[in-house]
N, C-alpha and C. Protein backbone atom coordinates (compact mmCIF):
# COMPACT_ATOMS: atom_id res chain seq x y z
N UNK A 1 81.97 88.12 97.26
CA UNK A 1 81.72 87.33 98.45
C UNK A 1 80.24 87.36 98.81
N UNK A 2 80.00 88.44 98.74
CA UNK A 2 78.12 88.58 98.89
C UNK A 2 77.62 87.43 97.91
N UNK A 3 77.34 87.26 96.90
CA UNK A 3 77.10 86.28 96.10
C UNK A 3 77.76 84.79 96.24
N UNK A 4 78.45 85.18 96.92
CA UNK A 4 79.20 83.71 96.88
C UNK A 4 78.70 82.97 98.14
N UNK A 5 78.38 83.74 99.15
CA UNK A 5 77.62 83.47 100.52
C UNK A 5 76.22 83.63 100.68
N UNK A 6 75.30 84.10 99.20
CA UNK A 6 74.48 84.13 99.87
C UNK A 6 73.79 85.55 100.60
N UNK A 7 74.52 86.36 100.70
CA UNK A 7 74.50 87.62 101.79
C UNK A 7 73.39 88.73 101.09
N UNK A 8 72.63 88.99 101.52
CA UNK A 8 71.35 90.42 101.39
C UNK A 8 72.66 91.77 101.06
N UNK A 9 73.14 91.87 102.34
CA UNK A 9 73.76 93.23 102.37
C UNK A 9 75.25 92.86 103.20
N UNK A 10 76.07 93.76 102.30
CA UNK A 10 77.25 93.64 102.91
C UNK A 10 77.69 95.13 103.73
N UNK A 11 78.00 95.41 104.57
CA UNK A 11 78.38 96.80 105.39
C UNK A 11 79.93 96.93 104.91
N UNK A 12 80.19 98.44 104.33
CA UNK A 12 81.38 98.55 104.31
C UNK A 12 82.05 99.63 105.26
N UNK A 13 82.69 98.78 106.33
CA UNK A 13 83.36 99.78 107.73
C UNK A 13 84.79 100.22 107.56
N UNK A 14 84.53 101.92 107.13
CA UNK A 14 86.23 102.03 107.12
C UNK A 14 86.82 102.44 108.35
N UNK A 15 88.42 101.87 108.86
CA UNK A 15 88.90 102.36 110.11
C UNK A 15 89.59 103.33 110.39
N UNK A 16 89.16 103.88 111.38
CA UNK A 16 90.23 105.21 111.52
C UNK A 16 91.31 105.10 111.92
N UNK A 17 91.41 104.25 112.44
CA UNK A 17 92.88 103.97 113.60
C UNK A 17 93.67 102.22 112.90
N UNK A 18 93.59 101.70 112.11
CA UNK A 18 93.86 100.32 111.92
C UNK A 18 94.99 100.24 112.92
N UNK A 19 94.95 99.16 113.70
CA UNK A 19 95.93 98.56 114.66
C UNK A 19 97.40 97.90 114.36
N UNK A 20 96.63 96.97 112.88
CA UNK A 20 97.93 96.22 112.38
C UNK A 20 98.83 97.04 111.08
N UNK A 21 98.19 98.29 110.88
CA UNK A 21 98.59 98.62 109.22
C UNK A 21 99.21 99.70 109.68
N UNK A 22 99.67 100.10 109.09
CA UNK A 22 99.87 101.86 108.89
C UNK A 22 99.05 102.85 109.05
N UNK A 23 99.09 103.69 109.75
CA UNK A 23 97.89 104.80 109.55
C UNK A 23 97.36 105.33 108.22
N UNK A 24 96.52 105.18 107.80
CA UNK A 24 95.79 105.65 106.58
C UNK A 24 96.72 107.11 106.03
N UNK A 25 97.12 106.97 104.99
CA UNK A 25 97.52 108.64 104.25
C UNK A 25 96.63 109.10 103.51
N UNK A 26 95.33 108.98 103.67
CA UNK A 26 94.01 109.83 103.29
C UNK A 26 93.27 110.00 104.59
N UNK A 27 93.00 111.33 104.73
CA UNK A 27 92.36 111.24 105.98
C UNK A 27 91.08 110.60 105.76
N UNK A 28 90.47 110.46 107.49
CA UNK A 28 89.20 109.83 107.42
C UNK A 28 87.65 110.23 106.41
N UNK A 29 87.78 111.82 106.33
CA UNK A 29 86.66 112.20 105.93
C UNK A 29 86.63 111.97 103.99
N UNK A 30 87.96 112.23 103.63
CA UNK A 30 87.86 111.87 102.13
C UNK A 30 88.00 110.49 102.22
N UNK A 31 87.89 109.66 102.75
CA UNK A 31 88.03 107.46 102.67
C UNK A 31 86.97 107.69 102.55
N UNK A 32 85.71 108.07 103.47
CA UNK A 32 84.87 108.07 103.50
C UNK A 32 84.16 108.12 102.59
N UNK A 33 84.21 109.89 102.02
CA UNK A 33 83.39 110.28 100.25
C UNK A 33 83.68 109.09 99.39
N UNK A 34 84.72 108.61 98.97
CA UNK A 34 85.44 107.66 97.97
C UNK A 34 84.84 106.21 97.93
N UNK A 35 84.80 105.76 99.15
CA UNK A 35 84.05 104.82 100.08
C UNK A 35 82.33 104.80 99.33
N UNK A 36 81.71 105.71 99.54
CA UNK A 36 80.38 106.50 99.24
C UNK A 36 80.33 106.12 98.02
N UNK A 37 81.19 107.25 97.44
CA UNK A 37 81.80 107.07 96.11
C UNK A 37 81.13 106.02 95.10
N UNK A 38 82.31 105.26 95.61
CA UNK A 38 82.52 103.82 94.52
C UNK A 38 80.82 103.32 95.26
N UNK A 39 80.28 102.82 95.76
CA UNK A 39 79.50 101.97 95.75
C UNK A 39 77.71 102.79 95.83
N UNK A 40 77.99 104.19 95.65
CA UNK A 40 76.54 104.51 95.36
C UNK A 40 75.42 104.43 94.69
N UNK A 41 76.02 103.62 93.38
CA UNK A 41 75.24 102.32 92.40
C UNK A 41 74.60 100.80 93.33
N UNK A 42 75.09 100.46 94.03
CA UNK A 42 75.42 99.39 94.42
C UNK A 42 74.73 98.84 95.44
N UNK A 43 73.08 98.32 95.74
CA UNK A 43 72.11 98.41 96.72
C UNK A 43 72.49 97.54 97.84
N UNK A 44 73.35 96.53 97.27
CA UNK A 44 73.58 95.43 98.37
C UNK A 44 74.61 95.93 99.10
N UNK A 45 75.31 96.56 98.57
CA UNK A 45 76.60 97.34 99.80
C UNK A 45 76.26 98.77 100.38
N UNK A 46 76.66 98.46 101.81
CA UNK A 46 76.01 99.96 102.47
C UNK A 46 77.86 100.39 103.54
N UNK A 47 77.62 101.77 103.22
CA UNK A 47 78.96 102.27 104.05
C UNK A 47 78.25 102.40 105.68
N UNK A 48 79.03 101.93 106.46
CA UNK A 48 79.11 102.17 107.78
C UNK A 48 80.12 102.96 108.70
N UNK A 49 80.15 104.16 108.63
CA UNK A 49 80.92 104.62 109.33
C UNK A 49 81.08 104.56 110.98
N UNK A 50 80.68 103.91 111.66
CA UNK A 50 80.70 103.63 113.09
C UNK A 50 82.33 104.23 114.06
N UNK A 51 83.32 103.54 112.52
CA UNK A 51 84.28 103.24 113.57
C UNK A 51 85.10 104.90 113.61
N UNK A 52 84.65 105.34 112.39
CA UNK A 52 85.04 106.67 112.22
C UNK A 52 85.01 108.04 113.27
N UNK A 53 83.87 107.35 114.10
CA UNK A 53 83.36 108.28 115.04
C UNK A 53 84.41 107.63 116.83
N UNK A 54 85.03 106.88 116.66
CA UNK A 54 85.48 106.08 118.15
C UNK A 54 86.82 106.79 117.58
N UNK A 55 87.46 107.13 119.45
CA UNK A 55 88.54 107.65 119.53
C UNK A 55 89.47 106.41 119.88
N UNK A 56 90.79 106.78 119.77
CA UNK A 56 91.75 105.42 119.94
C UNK A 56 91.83 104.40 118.30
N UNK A 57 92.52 103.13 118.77
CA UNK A 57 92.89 102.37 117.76
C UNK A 57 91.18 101.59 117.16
N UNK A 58 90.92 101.22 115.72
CA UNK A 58 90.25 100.63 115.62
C UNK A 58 90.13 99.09 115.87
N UNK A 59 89.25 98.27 116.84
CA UNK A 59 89.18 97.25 117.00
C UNK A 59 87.90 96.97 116.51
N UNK A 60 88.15 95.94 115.48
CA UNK A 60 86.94 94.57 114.82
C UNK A 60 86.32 94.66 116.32
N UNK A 61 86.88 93.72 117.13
CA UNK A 61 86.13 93.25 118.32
C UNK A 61 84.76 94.27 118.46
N UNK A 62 85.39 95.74 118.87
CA UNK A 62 84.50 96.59 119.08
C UNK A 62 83.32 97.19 118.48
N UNK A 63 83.91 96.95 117.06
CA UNK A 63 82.99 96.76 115.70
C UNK A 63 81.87 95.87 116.00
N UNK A 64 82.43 94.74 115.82
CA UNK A 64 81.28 93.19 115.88
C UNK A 64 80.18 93.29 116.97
N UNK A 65 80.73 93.68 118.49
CA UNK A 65 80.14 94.24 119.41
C UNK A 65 78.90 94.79 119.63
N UNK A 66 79.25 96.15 118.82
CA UNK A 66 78.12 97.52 118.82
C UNK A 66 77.03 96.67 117.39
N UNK A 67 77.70 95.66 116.29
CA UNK A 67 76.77 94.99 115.50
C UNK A 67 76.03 93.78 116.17
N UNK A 68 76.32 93.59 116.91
CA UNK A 68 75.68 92.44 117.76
C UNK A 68 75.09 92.94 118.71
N UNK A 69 74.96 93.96 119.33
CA UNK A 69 73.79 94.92 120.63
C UNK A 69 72.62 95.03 119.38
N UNK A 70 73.09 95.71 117.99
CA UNK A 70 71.67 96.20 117.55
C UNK A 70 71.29 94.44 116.28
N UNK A 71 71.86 93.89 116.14
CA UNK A 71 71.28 92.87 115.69
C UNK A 71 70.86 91.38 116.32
N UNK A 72 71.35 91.52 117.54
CA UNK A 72 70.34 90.43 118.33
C UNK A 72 71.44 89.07 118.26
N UNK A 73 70.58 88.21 117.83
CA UNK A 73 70.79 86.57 117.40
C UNK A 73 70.60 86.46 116.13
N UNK A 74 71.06 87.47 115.19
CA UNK A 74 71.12 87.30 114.03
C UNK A 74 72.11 87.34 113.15
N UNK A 75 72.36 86.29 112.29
CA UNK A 75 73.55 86.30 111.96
C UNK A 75 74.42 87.35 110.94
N UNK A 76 75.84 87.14 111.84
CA UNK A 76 76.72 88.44 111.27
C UNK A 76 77.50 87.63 110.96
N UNK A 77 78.43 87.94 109.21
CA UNK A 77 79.17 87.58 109.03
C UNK A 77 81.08 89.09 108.73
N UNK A 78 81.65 88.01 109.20
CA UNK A 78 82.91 89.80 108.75
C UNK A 78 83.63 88.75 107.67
N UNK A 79 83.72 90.00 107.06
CA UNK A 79 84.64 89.39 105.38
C UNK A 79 86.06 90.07 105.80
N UNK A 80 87.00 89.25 105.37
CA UNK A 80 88.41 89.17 105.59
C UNK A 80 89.32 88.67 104.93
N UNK A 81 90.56 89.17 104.00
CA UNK A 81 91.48 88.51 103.05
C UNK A 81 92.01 87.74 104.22
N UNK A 82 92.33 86.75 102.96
CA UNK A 82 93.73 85.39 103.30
C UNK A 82 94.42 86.23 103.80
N UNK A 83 95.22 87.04 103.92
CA UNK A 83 96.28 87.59 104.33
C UNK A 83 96.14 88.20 105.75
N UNK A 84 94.31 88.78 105.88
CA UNK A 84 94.35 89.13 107.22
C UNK A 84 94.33 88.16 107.97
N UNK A 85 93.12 87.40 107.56
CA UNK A 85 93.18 86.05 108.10
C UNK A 85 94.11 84.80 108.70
N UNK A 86 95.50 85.04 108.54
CA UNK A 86 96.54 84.74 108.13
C UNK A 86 97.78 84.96 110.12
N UNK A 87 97.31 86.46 109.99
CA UNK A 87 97.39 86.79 110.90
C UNK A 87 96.55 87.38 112.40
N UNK A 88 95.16 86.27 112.37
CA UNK A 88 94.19 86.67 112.83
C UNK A 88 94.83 86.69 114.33
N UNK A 89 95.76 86.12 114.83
CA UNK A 89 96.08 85.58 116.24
C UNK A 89 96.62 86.58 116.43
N UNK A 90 96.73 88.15 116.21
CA UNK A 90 97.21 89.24 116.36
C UNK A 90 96.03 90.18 116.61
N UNK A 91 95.18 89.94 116.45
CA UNK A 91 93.73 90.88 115.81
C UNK A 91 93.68 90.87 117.90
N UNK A 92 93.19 92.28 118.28
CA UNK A 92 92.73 92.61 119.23
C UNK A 92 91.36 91.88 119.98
N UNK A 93 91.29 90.64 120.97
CA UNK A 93 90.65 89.90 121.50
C UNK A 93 90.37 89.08 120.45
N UNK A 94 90.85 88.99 119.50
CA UNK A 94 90.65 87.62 118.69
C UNK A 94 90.01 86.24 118.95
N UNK A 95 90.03 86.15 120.22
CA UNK A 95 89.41 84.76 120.24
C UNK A 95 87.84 85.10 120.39
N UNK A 96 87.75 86.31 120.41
CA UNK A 96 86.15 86.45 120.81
C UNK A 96 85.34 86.45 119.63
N UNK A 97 86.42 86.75 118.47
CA UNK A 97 85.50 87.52 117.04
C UNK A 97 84.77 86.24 116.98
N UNK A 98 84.94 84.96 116.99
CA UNK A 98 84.01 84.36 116.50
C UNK A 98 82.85 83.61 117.13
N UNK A 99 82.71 84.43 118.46
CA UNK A 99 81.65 84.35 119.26
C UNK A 99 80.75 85.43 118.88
N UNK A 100 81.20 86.49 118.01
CA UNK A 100 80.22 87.79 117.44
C UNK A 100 80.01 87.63 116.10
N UNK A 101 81.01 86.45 115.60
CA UNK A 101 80.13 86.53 114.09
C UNK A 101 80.50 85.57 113.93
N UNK A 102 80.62 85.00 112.04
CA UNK A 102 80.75 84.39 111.72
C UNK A 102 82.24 84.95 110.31
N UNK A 103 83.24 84.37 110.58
CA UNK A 103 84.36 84.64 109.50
C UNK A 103 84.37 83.99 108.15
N UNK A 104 84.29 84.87 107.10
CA UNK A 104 84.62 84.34 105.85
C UNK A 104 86.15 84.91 105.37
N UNK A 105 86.59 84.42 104.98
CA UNK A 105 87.97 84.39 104.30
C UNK A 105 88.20 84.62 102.80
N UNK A 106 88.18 85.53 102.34
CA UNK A 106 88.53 85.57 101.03
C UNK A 106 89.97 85.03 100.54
N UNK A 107 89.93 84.44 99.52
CA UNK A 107 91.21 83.92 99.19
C UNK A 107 91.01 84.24 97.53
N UNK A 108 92.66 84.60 97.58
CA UNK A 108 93.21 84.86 96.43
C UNK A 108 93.85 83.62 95.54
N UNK A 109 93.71 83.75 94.47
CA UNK A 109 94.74 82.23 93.78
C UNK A 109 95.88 82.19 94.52
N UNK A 110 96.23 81.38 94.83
CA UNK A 110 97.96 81.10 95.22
C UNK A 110 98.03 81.20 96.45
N UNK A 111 96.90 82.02 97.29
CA UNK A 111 97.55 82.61 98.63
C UNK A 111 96.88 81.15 99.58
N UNK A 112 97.88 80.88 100.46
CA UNK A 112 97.72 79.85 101.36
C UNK A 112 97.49 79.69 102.49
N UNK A 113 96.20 78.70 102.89
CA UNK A 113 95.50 79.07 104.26
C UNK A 113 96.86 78.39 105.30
N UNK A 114 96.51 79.31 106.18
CA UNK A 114 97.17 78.44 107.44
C UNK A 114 97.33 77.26 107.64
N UNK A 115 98.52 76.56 108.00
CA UNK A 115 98.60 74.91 108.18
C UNK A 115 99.04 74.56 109.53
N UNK A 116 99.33 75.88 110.36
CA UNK A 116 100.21 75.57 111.76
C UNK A 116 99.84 76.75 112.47
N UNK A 117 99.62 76.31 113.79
CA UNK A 117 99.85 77.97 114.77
C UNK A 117 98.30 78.04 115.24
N UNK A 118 97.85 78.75 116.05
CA UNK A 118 96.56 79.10 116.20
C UNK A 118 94.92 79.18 115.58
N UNK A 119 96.12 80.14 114.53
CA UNK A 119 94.70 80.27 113.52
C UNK A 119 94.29 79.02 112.72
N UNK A 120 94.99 78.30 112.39
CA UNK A 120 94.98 76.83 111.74
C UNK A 120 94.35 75.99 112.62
N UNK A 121 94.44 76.03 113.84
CA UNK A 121 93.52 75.19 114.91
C UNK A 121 92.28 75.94 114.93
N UNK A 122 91.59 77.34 114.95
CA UNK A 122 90.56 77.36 114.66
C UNK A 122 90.27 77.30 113.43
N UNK A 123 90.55 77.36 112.44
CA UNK A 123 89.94 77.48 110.96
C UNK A 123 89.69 75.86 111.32
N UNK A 124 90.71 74.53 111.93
CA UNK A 124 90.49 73.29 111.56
C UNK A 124 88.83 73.16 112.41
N UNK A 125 88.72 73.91 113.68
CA UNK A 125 87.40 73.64 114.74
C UNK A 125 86.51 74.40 113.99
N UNK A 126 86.36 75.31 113.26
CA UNK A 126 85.13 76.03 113.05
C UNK A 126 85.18 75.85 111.40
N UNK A 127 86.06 75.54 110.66
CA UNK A 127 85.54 75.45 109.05
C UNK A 127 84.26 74.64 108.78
N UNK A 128 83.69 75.43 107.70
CA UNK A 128 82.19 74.92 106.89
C UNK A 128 82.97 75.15 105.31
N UNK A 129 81.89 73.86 104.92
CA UNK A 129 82.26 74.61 103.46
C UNK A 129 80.74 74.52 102.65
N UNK A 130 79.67 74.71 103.44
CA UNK A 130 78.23 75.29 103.18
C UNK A 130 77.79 76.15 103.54
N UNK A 131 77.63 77.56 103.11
CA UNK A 131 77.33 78.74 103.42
C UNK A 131 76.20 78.47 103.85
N UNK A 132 75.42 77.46 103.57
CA UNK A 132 73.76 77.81 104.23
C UNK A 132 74.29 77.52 106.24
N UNK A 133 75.13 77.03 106.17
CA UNK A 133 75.19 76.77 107.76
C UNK A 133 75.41 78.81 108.40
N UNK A 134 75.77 79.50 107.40
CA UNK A 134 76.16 80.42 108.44
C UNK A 134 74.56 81.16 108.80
N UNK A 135 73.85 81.22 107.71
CA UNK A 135 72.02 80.95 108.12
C UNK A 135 71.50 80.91 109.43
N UNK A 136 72.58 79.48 109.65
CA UNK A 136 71.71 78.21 111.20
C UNK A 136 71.74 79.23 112.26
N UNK A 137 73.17 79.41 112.52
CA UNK A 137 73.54 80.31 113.52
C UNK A 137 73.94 81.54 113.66
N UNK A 138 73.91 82.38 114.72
CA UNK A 138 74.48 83.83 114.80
C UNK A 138 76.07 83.84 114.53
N UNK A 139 76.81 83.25 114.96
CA UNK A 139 78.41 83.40 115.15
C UNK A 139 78.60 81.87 114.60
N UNK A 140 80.05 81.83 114.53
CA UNK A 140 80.71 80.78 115.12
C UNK A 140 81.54 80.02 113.97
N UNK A 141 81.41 80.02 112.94
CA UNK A 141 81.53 79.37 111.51
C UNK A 141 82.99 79.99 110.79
N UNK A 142 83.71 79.41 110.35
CA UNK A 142 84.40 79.52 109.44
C UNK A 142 84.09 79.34 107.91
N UNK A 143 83.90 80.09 106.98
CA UNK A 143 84.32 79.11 105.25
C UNK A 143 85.39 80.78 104.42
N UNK A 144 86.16 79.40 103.40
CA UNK A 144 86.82 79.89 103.17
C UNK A 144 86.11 80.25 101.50
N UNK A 145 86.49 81.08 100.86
CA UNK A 145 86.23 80.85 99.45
C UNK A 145 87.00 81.88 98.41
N UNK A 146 86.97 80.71 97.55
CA UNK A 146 88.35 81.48 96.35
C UNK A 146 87.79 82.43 95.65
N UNK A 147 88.43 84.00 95.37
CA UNK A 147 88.08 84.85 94.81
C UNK A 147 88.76 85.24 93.63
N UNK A 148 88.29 85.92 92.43
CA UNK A 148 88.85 86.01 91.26
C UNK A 148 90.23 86.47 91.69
N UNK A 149 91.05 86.30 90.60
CA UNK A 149 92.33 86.81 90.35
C UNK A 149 92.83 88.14 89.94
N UNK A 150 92.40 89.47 90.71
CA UNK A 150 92.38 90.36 90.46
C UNK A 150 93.61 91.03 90.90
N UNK A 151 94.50 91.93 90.09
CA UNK A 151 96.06 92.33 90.91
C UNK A 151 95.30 93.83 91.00
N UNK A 152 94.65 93.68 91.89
CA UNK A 152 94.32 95.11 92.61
C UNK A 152 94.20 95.22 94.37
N UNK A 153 95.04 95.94 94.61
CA UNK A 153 95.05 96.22 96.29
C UNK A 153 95.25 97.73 96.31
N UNK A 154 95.13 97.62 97.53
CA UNK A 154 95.32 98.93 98.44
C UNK A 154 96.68 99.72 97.94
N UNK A 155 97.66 98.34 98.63
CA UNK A 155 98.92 98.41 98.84
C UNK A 155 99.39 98.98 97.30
N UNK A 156 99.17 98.54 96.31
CA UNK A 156 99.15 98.71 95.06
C UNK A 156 98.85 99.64 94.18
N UNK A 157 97.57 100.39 94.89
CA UNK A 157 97.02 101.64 94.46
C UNK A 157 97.86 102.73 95.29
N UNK A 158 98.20 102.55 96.11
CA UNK A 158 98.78 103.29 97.36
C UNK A 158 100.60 103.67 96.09
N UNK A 159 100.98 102.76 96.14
CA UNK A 159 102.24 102.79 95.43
C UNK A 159 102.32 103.69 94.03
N UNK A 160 101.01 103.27 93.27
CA UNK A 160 101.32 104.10 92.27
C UNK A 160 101.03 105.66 92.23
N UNK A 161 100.37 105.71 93.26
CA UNK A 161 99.35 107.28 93.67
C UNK A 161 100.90 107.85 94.30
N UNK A 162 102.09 107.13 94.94
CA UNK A 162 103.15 107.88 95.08
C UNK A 162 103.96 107.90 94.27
N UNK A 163 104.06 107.22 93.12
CA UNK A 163 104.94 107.22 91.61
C UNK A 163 104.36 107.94 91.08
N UNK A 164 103.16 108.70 91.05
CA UNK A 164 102.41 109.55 90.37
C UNK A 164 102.17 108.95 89.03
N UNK A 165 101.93 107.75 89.11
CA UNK A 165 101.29 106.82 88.25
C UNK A 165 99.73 106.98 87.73
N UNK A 166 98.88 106.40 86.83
CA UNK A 166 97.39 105.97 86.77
C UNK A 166 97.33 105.57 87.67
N UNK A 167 95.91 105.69 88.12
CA UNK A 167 95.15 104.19 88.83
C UNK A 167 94.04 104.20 88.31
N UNK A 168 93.56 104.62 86.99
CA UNK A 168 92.53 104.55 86.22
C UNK A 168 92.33 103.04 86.05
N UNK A 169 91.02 102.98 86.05
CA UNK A 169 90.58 101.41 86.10
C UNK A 169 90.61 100.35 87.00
N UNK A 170 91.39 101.02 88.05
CA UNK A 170 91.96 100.31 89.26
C UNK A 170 90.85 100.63 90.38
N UNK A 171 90.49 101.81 90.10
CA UNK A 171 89.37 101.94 91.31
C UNK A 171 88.02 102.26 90.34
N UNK A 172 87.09 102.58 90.50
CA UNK A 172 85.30 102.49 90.75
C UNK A 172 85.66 104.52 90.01
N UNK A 173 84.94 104.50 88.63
CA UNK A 173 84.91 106.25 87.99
C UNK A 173 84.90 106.76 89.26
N UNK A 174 83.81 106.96 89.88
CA UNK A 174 83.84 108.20 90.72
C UNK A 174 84.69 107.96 91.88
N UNK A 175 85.57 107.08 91.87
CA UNK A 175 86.81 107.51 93.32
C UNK A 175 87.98 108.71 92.45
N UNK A 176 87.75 107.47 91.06
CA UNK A 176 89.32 108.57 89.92
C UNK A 176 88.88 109.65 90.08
N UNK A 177 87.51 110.17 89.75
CA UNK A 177 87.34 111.25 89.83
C UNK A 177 87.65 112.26 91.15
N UNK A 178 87.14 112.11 92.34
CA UNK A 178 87.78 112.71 93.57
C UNK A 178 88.69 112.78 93.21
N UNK A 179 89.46 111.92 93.62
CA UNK A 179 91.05 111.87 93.31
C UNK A 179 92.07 112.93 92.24
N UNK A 180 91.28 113.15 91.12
CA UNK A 180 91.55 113.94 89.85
C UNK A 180 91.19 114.85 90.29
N UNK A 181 90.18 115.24 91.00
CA UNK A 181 89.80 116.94 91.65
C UNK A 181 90.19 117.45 92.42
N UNK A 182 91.03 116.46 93.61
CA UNK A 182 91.42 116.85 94.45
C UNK A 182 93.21 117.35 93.91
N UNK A 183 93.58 116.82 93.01
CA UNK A 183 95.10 116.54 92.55
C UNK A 183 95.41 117.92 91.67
N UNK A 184 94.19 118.79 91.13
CA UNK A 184 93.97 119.54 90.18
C UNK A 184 93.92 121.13 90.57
């Protein structure tokens, strides 16, 4: 998505509290290392732990917020699967996120944008499908864009790590590795 938008640097914020998911079954401080981990090659992606440090449920809103006090009028974009996206009309003050940034949507082959309901009325008021517009402005923009066909998730890695399956190749050497040291 960085490349596909255009983007200098992407922030990667892990949550302590997710609102809509399940509570994490790795605690916060090893997401974190793993987090570190996988992308310490990687100049354009930077870990942000912000939310790690707030007590209570994690809210985006609150996220976007504390990124918008220290970045001004400059534009923020939050990256988000089809699937979250999907159910954005659930997301905690939702109607505000896109007064603090600007939403991109990752989409998977097959997976299908909204056609009815809320979120479909904003994706129809705020879609772009020129990344240079998210440039123009601080907030406000929708684009959607298709991402490779990769059968790797969370949900997925999560499953086989309880079948006591591989997930070699599935994640970034040095997460397997934690993972293998910690298991050992």
């Amino acid at each position: 998505m960085r490349e596909l938008l255009g983007l200098s640097t992407v922030k990667l914020v892990p949550a302590l509290n997710p609102r809509l998911r399940d509570a994490p079954s790795i605690d916060a401080e090893k997401r974190l290392r793993m987090l570190r981990a996988a992308v310490a090659d990687a100049s354009d992606l930077q870990v942000d732990d912000r939310e790690l440090h707030r007590q209570g449920p994690s809210y985006t809103v609150d996220t976007l917020r504390s990124f918008r006090a220290e970045l001004a009028d400059k534009p923020i974009c939050l990256i988000v699967g089809m699937d979250a996206f999907l159910r954005f009309d659930q997301w905690h003050e939702w109607e505000a996120l896109p007064e603090l940034a600007h939403i991109a949507v990752a989409q998977r082959p097959g997976a299908a944008s909204p056609e009815t309901g809320a979120v479909a009325r904003l994706l129809q008021r705020r879609k772009t499908e020129d990344p240079a517009m998210l440039r123009e402005d601080a907030a406000g923009r929708i684009i959607v864009r298709g991402i490779p066909g990769l059968d790797i998730s969370g949900t997925r890695i999560r499953a086989l790590l309880g079948e006591g399956r591989s997930i070699r190749y599935l994640v970034p050497a040095p997460v397997h590795e934690i993972l293998q040291e910690e298991n050992n």
